[in-house]
Structures are given as C-alpha cells and as structure tokens.
N, C-alpha and C. Protein backbone atom coordinates (compact mmCIF):
# COMPACT_ATOMS: atom_id res chain seq x y z
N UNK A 1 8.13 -7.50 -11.63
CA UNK A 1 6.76 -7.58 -11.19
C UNK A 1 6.72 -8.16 -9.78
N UNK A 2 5.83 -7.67 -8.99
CA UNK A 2 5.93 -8.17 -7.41
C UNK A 2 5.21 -9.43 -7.42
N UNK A 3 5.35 -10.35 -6.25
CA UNK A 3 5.07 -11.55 -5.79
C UNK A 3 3.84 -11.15 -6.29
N UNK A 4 2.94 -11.85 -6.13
CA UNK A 4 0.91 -11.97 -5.83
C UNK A 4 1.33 -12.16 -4.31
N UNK A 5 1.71 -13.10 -3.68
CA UNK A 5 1.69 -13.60 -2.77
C UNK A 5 2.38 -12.07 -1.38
N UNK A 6 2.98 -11.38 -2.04
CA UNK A 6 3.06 -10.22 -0.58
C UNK A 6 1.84 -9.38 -1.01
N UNK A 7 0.59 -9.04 -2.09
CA UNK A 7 0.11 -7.85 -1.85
C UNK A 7 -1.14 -8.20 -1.06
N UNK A 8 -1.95 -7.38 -0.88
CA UNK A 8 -2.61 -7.62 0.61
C UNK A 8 -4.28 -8.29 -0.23
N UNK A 9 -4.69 -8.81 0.56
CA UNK A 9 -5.25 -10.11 0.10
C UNK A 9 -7.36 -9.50 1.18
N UNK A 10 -8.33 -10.10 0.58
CA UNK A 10 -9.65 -9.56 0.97
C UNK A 10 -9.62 -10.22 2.54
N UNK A 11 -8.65 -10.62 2.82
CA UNK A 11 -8.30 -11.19 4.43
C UNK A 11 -7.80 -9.93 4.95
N UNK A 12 -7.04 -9.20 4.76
CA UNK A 12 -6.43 -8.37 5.54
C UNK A 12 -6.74 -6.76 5.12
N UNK A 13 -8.02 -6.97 4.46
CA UNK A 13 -8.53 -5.54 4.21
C UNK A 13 -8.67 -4.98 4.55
N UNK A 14 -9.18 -4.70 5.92
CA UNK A 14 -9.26 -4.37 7.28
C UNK A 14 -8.28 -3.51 7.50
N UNK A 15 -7.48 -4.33 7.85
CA UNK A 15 -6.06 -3.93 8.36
C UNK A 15 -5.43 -2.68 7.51
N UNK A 16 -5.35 -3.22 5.95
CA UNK A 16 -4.82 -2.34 5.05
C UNK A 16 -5.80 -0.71 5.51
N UNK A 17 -7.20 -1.05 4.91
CA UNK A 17 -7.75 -0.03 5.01
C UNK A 17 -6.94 1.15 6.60
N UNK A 18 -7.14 0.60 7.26
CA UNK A 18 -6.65 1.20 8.49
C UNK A 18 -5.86 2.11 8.23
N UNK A 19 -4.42 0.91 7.77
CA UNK A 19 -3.48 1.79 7.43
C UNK A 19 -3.44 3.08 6.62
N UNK A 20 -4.07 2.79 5.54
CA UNK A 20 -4.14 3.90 4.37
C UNK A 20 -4.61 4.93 5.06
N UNK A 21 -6.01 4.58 5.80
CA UNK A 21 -6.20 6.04 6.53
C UNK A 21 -5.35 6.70 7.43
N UNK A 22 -4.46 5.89 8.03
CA UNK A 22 -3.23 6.93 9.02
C UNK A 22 -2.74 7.33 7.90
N UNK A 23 -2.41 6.78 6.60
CA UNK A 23 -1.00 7.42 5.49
C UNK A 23 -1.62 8.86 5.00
N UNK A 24 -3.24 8.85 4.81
CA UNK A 24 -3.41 9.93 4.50
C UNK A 24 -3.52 11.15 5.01
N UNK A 25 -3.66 10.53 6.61
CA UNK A 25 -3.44 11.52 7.44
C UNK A 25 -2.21 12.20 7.38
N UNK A 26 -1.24 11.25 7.49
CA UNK A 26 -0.20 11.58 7.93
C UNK A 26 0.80 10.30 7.55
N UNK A 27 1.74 10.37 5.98
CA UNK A 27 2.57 9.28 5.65
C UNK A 27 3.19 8.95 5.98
N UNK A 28 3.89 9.47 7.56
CA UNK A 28 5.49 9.14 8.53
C UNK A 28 4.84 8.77 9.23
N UNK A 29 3.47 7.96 9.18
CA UNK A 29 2.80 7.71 10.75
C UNK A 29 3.10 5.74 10.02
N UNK A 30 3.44 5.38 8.78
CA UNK A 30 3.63 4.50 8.50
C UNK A 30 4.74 3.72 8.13
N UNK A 31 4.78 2.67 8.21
CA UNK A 31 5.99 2.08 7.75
C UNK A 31 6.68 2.23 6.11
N UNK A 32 8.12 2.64 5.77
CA UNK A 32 7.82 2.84 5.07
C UNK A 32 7.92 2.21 3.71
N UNK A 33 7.50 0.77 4.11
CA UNK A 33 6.86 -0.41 3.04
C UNK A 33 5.79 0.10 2.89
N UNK A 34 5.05 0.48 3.55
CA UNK A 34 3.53 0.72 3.38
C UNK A 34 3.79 2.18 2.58
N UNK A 35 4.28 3.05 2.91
CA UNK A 35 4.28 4.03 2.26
C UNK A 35 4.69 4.37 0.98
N UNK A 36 5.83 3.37 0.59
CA UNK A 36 5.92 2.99 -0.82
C UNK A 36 4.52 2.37 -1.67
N UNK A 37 3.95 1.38 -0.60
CA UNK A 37 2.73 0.61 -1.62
C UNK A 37 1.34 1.61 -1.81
N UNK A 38 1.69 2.54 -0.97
CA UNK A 38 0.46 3.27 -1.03
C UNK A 38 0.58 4.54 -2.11
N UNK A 39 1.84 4.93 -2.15
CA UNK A 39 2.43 5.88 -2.98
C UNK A 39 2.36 5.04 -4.32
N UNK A 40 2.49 4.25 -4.23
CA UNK A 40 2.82 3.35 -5.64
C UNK A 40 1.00 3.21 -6.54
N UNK A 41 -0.26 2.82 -4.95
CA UNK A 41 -1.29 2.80 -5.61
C UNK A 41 -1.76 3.94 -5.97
N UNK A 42 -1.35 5.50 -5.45
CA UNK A 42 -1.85 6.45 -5.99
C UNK A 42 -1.61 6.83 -6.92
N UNK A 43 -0.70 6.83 -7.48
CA UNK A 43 -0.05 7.28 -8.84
C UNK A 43 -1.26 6.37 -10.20
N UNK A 44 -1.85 6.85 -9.97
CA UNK A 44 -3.02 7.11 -11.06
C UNK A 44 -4.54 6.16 -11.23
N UNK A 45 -4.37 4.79 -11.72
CA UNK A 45 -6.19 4.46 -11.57
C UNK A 45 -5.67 3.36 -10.02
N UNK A 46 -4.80 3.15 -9.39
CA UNK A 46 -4.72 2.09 -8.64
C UNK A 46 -3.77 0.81 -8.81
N UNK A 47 -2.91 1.16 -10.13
CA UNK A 47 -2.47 -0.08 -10.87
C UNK A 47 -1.41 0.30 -10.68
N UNK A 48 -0.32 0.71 -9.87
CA UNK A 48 1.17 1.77 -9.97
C UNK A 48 2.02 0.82 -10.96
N UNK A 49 2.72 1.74 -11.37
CA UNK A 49 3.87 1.60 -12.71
C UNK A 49 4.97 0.70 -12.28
N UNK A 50 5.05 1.39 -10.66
CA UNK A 50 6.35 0.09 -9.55
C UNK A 50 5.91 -0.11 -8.85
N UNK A 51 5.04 -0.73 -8.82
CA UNK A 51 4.70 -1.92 -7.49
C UNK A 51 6.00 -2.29 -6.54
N UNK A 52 6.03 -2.13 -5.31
CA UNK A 52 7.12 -1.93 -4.31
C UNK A 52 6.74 -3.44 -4.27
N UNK A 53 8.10 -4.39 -4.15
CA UNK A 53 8.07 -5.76 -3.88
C UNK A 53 8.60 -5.56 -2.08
N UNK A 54 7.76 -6.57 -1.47
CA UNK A 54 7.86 -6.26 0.29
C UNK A 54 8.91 -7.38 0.63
C-alpha cells in the first residue's frame, strides 16, 4: 500500500489537475511517475488496484 504522505494532497490540486490534463492530451508529455499514478487512477472508479508508490 503507498505512503498517504506521497499522494497529492487539496494543496497541490492545482498542480495535479494541470498535469492530468497534459497526460490526457498526451501521456509522454509527463513524467513517468505521474503517468503510472494517473494510469493507476483510471483503471476504474478512481481507487487503482496498484497505487504506484513515488
């Protein structure tokens, strides 16, 4: 199970949001920590099965 402490927090929502929108643009436009966590939240209601530990 991943930290609490690396997933992204109502401080850096912002930021996240951002990101997600380049990933959906385009997923090599991101790092690919981010592209694991984002791949990880799509895989079905938001809750992924492997949470990528950062």
């Amino acid at each position: 199970m991943a930290d609490s402490k690396n997933l992204p927090s109502s401080q850096s929502l912002s930021f996240v949001e951002a990101l997600y929108q380049d990933y959906l643009k385009d997923p090599g436009s991101v790092s690919p920590d981010w592209r694991s966590y984002f791949q990880g939240i799509s895989d079905g209601n938001g809750n992924g099965t492997n949470p990528p530990a950062f």
